[in-house]
C-alpha atoms as a PDB file:
ATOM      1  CA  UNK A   1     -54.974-141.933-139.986  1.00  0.00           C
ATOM      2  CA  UNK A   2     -56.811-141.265-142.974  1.00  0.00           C
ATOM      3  CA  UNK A   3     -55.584-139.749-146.090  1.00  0.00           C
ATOM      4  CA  UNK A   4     -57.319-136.479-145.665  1.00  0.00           C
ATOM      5  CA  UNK A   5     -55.606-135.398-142.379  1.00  0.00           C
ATOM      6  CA  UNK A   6     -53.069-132.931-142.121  1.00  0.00           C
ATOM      7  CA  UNK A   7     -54.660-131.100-145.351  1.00  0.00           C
ATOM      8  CA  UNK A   8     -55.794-127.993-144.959  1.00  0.00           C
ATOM      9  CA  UNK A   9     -59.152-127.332-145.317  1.00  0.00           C
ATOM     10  CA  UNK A  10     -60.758-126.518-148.550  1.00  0.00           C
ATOM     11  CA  UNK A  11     -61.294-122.978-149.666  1.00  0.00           C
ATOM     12  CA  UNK A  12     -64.762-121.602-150.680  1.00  0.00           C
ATOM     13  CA  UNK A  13     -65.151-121.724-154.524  1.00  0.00           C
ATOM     14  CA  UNK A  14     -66.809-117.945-154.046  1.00  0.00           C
ATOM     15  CA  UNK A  15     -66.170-114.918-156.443  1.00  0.00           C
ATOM     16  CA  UNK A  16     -63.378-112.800-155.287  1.00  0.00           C
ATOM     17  CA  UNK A  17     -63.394-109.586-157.577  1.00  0.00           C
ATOM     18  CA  UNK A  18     -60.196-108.134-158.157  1.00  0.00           C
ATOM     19  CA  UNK A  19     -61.125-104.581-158.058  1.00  0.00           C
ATOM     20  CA  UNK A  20     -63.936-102.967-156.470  1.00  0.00           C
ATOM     21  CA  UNK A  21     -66.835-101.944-158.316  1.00  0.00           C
ATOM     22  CA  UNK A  22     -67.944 -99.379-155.495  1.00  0.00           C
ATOM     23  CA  UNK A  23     -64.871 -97.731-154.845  1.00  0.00           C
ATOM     24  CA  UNK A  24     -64.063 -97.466-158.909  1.00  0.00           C
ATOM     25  CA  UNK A  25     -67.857 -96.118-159.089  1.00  0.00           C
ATOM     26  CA  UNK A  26     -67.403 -93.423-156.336  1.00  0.00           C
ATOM     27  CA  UNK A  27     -64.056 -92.491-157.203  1.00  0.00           C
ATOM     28  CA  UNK A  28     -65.703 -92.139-160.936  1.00  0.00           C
ATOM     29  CA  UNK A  29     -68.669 -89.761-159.427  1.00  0.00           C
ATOM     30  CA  UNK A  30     -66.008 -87.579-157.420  1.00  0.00           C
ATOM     31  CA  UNK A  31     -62.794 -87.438-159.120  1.00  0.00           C
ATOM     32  CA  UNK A  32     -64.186 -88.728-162.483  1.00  0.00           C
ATOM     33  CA  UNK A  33     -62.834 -85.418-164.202  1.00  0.00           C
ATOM     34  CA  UNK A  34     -59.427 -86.056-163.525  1.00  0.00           C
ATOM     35  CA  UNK A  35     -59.643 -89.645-164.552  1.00  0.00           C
ATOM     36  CA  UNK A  36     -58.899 -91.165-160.913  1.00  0.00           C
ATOM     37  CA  UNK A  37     -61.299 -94.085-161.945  1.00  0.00           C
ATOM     38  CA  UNK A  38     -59.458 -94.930-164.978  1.00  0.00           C
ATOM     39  CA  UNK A  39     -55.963 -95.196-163.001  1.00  0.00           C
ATOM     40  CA  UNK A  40     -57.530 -97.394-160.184  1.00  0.00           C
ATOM     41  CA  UNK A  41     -58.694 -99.655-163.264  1.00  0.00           C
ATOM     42  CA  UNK A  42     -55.351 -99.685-164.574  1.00  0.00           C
ATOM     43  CA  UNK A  43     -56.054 -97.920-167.991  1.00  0.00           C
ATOM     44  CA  UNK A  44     -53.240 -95.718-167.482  1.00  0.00           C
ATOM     45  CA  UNK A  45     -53.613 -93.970-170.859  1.00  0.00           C
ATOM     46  CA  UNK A  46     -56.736 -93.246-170.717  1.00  0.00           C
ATOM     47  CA  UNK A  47     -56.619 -91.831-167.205  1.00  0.00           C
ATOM     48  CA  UNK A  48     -53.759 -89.613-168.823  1.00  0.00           C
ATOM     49  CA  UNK A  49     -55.952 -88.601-171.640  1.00  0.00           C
ATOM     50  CA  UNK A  50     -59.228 -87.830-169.378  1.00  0.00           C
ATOM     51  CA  UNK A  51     -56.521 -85.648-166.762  1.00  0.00           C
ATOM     52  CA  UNK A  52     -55.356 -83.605-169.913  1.00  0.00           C
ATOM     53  CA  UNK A  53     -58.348 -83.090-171.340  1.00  0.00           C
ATOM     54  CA  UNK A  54     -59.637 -81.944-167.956  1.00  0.00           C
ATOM     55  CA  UNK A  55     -57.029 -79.493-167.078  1.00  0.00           C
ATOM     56  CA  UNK A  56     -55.297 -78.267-171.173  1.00  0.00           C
ATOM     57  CA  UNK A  57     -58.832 -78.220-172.140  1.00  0.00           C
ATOM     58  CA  UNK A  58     -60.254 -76.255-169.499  1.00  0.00           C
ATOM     59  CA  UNK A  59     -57.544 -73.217-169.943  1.00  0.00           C
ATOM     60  CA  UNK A  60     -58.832 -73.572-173.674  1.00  0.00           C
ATOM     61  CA  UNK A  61     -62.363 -73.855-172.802  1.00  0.00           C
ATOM     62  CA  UNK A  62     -62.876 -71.895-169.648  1.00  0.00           C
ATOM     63  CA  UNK A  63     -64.119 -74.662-167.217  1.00  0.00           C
ATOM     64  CA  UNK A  64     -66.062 -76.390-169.972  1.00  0.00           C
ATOM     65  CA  UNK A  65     -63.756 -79.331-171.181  1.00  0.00           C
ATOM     66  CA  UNK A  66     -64.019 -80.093-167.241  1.00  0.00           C
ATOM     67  CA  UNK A  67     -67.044 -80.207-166.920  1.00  0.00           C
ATOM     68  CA  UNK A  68     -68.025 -82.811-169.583  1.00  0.00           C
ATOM     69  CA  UNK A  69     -65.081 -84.673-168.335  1.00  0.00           C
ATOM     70  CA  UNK A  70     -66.691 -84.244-164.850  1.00  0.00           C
ATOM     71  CA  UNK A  71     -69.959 -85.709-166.524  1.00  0.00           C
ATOM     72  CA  UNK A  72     -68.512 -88.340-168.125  1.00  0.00           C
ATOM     73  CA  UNK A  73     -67.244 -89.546-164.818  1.00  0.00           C
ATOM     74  CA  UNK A  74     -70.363 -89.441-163.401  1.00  0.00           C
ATOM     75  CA  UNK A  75     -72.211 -91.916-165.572  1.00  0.00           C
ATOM     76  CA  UNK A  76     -69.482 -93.980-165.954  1.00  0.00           C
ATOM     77  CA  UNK A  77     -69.339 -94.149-162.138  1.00  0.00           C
ATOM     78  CA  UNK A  78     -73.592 -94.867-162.184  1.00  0.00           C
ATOM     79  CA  UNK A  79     -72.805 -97.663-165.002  1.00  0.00           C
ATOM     80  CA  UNK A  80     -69.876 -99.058-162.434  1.00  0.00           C
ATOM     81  CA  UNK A  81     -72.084 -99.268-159.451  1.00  0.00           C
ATOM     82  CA  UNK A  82     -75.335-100.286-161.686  1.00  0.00           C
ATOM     83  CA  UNK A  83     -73.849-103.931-162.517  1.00  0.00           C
ATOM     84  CA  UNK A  84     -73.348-106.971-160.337  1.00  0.00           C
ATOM     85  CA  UNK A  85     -69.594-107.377-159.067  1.00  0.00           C
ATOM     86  CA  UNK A  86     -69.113-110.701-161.261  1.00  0.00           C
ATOM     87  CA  UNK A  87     -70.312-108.538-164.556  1.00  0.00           C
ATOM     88  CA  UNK A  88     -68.075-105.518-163.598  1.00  0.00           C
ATOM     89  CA  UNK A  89     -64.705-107.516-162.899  1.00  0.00           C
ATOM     90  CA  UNK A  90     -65.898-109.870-166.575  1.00  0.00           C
ATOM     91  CA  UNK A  91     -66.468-106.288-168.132  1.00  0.00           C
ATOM     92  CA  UNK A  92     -63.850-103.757-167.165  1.00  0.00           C
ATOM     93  CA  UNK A  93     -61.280-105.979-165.799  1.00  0.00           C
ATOM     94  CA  UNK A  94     -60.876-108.694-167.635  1.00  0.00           C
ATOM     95  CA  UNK A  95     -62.202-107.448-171.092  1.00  0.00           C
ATOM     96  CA  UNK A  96     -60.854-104.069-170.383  1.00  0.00           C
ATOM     97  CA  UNK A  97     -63.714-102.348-171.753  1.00  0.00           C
ATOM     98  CA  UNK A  98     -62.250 -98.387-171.132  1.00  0.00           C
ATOM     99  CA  UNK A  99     -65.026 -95.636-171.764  1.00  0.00           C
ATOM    100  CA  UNK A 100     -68.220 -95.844-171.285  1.00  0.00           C
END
Protein backbone atom coordinates (compact mmCIF):
# COMPACT_ATOMS: atom_id res chain seq x y z
CA UNK A 1 0.00 0.00 0.00
CA UNK A 2 1.51 3.13 -0.84
CA UNK A 3 1.41 6.27 1.07
CA UNK A 4 -0.90 8.07 -1.22
CA UNK A 5 -3.93 5.71 -0.89
CA UNK A 6 -6.87 6.41 0.97
CA UNK A 7 -6.27 10.34 0.25
CA UNK A 8 -8.62 11.97 -1.45
CA UNK A 9 -7.91 13.25 -4.57
CA UNK A 10 -6.48 16.62 -5.13
CA UNK A 11 -8.63 19.60 -5.86
CA UNK A 12 -8.15 21.83 -8.98
CA UNK A 13 -6.04 24.94 -8.05
CA UNK A 14 -8.81 26.98 -10.38
CA UNK A 15 -10.30 30.49 -9.51
CA UNK A 16 -13.47 30.22 -7.64
CA UNK A 17 -14.96 33.88 -7.44
CA UNK A 18 -16.87 34.57 -4.52
CA UNK A 19 -19.51 36.65 -6.01
CA UNK A 20 -20.70 36.79 -9.41
CA UNK A 21 -19.70 39.39 -11.67
CA UNK A 22 -22.81 38.75 -14.06
CA UNK A 23 -25.45 38.58 -11.69
CA UNK A 24 -23.93 41.86 -9.65
CA UNK A 25 -23.73 43.46 -13.34
CA UNK A 26 -27.41 42.67 -14.27
CA UNK A 27 -28.80 43.27 -11.03
CA UNK A 28 -26.74 46.79 -11.39
CA UNK A 29 -28.46 47.45 -15.04
CA UNK A 30 -32.06 46.56 -13.59
CA UNK A 31 -32.37 47.41 -10.07
CA UNK A 32 -29.23 49.66 -10.04
CA UNK A 33 -31.51 52.66 -8.77
CA UNK A 34 -32.40 51.12 -5.72
CA UNK A 35 -28.92 49.98 -4.99
CA UNK A 36 -29.70 46.05 -5.24
CA UNK A 37 -26.07 45.70 -6.64
CA UNK A 38 -24.48 47.33 -3.79
CA UNK A 39 -26.35 44.94 -1.15
CA UNK A 40 -25.44 41.72 -3.17
CA UNK A 41 -21.73 43.16 -2.86
CA UNK A 42 -22.13 43.58 0.68
CA UNK A 43 -21.66 47.46 0.86
CA UNK A 44 -24.59 47.76 2.94
CA UNK A 45 -24.24 51.54 3.41
CA UNK A 46 -23.90 52.41 0.34
CA UNK A 47 -26.81 50.34 -0.94
CA UNK A 48 -28.73 52.36 1.88
CA UNK A 49 -27.47 55.61 0.60
CA UNK A 50 -28.16 54.82 -3.32
CA UNK A 51 -32.08 53.43 -2.02
CA UNK A 52 -32.56 56.90 -0.25
CA UNK A 53 -31.33 58.89 -2.65
CA UNK A 54 -33.50 57.04 -5.15
CA UNK A 55 -36.75 57.22 -3.42
CA UNK A 56 -36.30 60.90 -0.67
CA UNK A 57 -34.73 62.36 -3.65
CA UNK A 58 -37.17 61.59 -6.16
CA UNK A 59 -40.28 63.15 -4.00
CA UNK A 60 -37.76 66.20 -3.92
CA UNK A 61 -36.83 65.99 -7.44
CA UNK A 62 -39.80 64.63 -9.28
CA UNK A 63 -38.35 61.35 -10.77
CA UNK A 64 -34.98 62.97 -11.38
CA UNK A 65 -32.73 61.87 -8.35
CA UNK A 66 -33.96 58.31 -9.76
CA UNK A 67 -33.06 58.55 -12.66
CA UNK A 68 -29.33 59.42 -12.27
CA UNK A 69 -29.37 56.83 -9.63
CA UNK A 70 -30.91 54.55 -12.34
CA UNK A 71 -27.86 55.69 -14.59
CA UNK A 72 -25.40 55.24 -12.28
CA UNK A 73 -26.45 51.66 -11.98
CA UNK A 74 -26.23 51.15 -15.37
CA UNK A 75 -22.57 51.86 -15.96
CA UNK A 76 -21.58 50.51 -12.95
CA UNK A 77 -23.36 47.30 -14.04
CA UNK A 78 -21.40 47.72 -17.86
CA UNK A 79 -18.00 48.29 -15.74
CA UNK A 80 -19.06 44.89 -13.63
CA UNK A 81 -19.65 42.77 -16.62
CA UNK A 82 -16.69 44.61 -18.74
CA UNK A 83 -13.80 42.97 -16.48
CA UNK A 84 -12.56 39.41 -16.23
CA UNK A 85 -14.05 37.46 -13.08
CA UNK A 86 -10.43 37.29 -11.36
CA UNK A 87 -10.19 41.38 -11.76
CA UNK A 88 -13.82 41.88 -10.49
CA UNK A 89 -13.61 39.58 -7.26
CA UNK A 90 -9.52 41.45 -6.77
CA UNK A 91 -11.49 44.82 -7.38
CA UNK A 92 -14.85 44.97 -5.69
CA UNK A 93 -14.53 42.15 -3.38
CA UNK A 94 -11.56 42.03 -1.95
CA UNK A 95 -10.45 45.77 -2.25
CA UNK A 96 -13.97 46.84 -1.79
CA UNK A 97 -13.79 49.44 -4.29
CA UNK A 98 -17.77 50.88 -3.79
CA UNK A 99 -18.81 53.45 -6.63
CA UNK A 100 -17.86 53.53 -9.72
Amino acid sequence: MSADEGKAPAKPQGFIPRRSRVTAGLLAIFFGALGMHKFYLGYIQTGFIMLAVSIVGSLLSFGTAFIVMAVVGVIEGALYLSCSPEDFEATYVRARREWL
